[in-house]
Protein backbone atom coordinates (compact mmCIF):
# COMPACT_ATOMS: atom_id res chain seq x y z
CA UNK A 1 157.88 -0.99 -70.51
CA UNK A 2 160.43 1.93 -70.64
CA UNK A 3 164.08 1.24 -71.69
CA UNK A 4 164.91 2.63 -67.90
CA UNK A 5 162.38 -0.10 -66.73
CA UNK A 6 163.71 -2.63 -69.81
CA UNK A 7 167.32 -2.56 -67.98
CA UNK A 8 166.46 -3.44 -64.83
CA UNK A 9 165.42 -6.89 -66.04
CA UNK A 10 168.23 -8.66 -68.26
CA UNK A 11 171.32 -8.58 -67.31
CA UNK A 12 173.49 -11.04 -69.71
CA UNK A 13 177.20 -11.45 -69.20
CA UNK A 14 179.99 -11.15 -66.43
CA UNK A 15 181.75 -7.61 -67.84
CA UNK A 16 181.19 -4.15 -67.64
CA UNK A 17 180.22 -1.46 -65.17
CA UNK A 18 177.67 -1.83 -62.13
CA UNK A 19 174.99 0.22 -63.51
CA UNK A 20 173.37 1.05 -66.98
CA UNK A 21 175.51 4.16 -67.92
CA UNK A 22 173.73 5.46 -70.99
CA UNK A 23 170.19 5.09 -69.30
CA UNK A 24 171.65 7.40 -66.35
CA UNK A 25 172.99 9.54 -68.76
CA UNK A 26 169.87 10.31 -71.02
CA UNK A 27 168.02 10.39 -67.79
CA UNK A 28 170.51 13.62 -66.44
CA UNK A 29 170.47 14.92 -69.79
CA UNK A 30 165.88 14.88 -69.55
CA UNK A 31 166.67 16.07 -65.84
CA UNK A 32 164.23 12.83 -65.25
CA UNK A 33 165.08 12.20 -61.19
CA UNK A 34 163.17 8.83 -60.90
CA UNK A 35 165.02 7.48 -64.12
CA UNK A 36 168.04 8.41 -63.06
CA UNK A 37 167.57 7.00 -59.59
CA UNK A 38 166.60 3.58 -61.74
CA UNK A 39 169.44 3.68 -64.26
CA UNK A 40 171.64 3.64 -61.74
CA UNK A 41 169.89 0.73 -59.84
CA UNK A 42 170.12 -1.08 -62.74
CA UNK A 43 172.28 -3.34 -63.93
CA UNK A 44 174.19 -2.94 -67.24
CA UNK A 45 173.47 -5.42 -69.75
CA UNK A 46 177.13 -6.67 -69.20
CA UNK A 47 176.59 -7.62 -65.86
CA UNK A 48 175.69 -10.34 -64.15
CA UNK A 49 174.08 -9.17 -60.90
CA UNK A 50 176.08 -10.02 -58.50
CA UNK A 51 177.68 -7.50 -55.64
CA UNK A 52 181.04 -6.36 -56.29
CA UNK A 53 184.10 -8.72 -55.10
CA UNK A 54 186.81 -6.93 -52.71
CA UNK A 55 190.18 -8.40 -51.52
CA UNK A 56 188.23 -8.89 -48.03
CA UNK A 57 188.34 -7.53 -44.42
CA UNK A 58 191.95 -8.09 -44.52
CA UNK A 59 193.00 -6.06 -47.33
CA UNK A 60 191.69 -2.71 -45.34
CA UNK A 61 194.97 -3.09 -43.29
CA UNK A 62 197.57 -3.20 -45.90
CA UNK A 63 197.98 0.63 -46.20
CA UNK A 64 198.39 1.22 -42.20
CA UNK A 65 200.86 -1.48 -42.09
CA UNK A 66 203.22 -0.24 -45.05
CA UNK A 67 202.74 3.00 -43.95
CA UNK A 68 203.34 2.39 -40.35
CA UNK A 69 206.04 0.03 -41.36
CA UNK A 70 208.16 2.43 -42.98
CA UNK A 71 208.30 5.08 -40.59
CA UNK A 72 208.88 2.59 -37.85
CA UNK A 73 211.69 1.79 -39.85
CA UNK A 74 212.98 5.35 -40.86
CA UNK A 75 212.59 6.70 -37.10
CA UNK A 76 214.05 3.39 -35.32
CA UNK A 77 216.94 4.11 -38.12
CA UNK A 78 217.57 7.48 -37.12
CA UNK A 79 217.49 6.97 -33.59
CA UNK A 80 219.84 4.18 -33.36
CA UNK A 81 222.55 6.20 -35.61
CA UNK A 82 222.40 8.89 -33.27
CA UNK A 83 222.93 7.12 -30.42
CA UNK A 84 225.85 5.05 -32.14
CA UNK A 85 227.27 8.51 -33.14
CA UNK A 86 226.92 9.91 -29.95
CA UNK A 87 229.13 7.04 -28.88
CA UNK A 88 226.49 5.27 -26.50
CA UNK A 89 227.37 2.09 -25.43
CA UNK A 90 225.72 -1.18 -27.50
CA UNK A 91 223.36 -2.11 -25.09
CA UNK A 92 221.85 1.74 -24.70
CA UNK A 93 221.46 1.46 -28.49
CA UNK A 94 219.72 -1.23 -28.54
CA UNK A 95 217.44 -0.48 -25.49
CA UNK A 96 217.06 3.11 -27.41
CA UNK A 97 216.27 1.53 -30.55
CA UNK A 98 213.67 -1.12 -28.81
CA UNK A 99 211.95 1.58 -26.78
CA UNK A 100 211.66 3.45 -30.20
CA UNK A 101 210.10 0.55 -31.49
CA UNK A 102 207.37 0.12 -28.72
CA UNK A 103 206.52 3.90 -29.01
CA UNK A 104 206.01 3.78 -32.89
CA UNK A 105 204.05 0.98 -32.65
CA UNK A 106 201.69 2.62 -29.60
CA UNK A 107 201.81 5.82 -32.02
CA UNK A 108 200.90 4.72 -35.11
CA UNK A 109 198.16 2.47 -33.18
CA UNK A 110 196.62 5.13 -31.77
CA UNK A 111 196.69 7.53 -34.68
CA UNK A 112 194.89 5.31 -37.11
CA UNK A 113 192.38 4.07 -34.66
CA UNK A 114 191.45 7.94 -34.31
CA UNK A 115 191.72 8.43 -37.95
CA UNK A 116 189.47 6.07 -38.88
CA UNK A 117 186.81 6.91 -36.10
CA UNK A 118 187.06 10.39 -37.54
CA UNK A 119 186.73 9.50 -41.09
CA UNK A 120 183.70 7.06 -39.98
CA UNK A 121 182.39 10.17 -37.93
CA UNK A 122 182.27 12.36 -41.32
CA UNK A 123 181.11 9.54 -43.28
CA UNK A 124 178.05 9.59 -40.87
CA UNK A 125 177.35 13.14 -40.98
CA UNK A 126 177.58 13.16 -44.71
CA UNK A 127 175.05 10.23 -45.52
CA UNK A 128 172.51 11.56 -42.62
CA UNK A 129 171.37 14.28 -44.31
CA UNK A 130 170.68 12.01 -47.54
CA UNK A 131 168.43 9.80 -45.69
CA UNK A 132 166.03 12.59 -44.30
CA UNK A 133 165.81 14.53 -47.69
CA UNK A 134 163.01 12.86 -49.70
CA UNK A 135 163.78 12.14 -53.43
CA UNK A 136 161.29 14.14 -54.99
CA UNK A 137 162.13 17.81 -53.06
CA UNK A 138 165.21 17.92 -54.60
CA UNK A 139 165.34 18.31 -58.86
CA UNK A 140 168.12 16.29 -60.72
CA UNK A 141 169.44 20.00 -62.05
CA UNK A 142 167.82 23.40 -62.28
CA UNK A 143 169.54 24.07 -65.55
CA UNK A 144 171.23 21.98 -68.51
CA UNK A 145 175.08 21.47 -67.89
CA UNK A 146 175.36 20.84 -72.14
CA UNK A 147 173.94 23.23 -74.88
């Protein structure tokens, strides 16, 4: 059994990266494509084999509502200043300032729902072409990065 081949098989405690870094090193530095492929299948031997843990689905909302938040804020800020400076009467203000409010909101909606069908849309294109290549037509590196 190789030591890429060795790795694959004992994993021992909770810590450390999700793949055997040394093995995938040695194999780039041998320009060894199938080792590398396995070192980095492999789990380190301070890991326990288990898929990565993420905050959950929620936590991919955080940034769009603190950044959506805050210039909802700023804007609905600035608008309702102007209008008090321009000596508007309370209740334009606050119509002003609620209208504001309701066209941020539509705004910001819109604009991340398109950003993230765009950024899904390049994600797409970019895998694709990984999928149809096979492994072996491609070499690790033509030349040695190190001397």
């Amino acid at each position: 059994m190789s030591g890429y081949e060795a790795a694959t098989t004992s994993p021992t405690s909770p810590a450390g990266p999700s793949r055997d870094l040394e093995l995938a090193k040695k194999a780039y530095k041998d320009g060894d494509l199938t080792a590398s492929i396995a070192a980095h299948e492999a789990k380190s031997k301070g890991t326990t084999g288990t898929e990565e843990e993420h905050a959950g689905e929620g936590s991919e909302y955080i940034k769009s509502l603190v950044f959506g938040g805050l210039d909802g804020i700023i804007t609905t800020f600035a608008i309702v200043c102007a209008a008090v400076g321009a000596g508007l009467g309370n209740k334009t203000v606050i119509v002003m300032g609620l209208a504001n409010l309701v066209a941020d909101a539509i705004s910001m909606g819109l604009g991340d729902a398109l950003s993230e069908k765009a950024e899904y849309d390049y994600v797409k294109r970019e895998v694709s072409p990984l999928h149809s290549t096979p492994l072996h037509s491609t070499p690790l590196h033509s030349t040695p990065l190190h001397s």
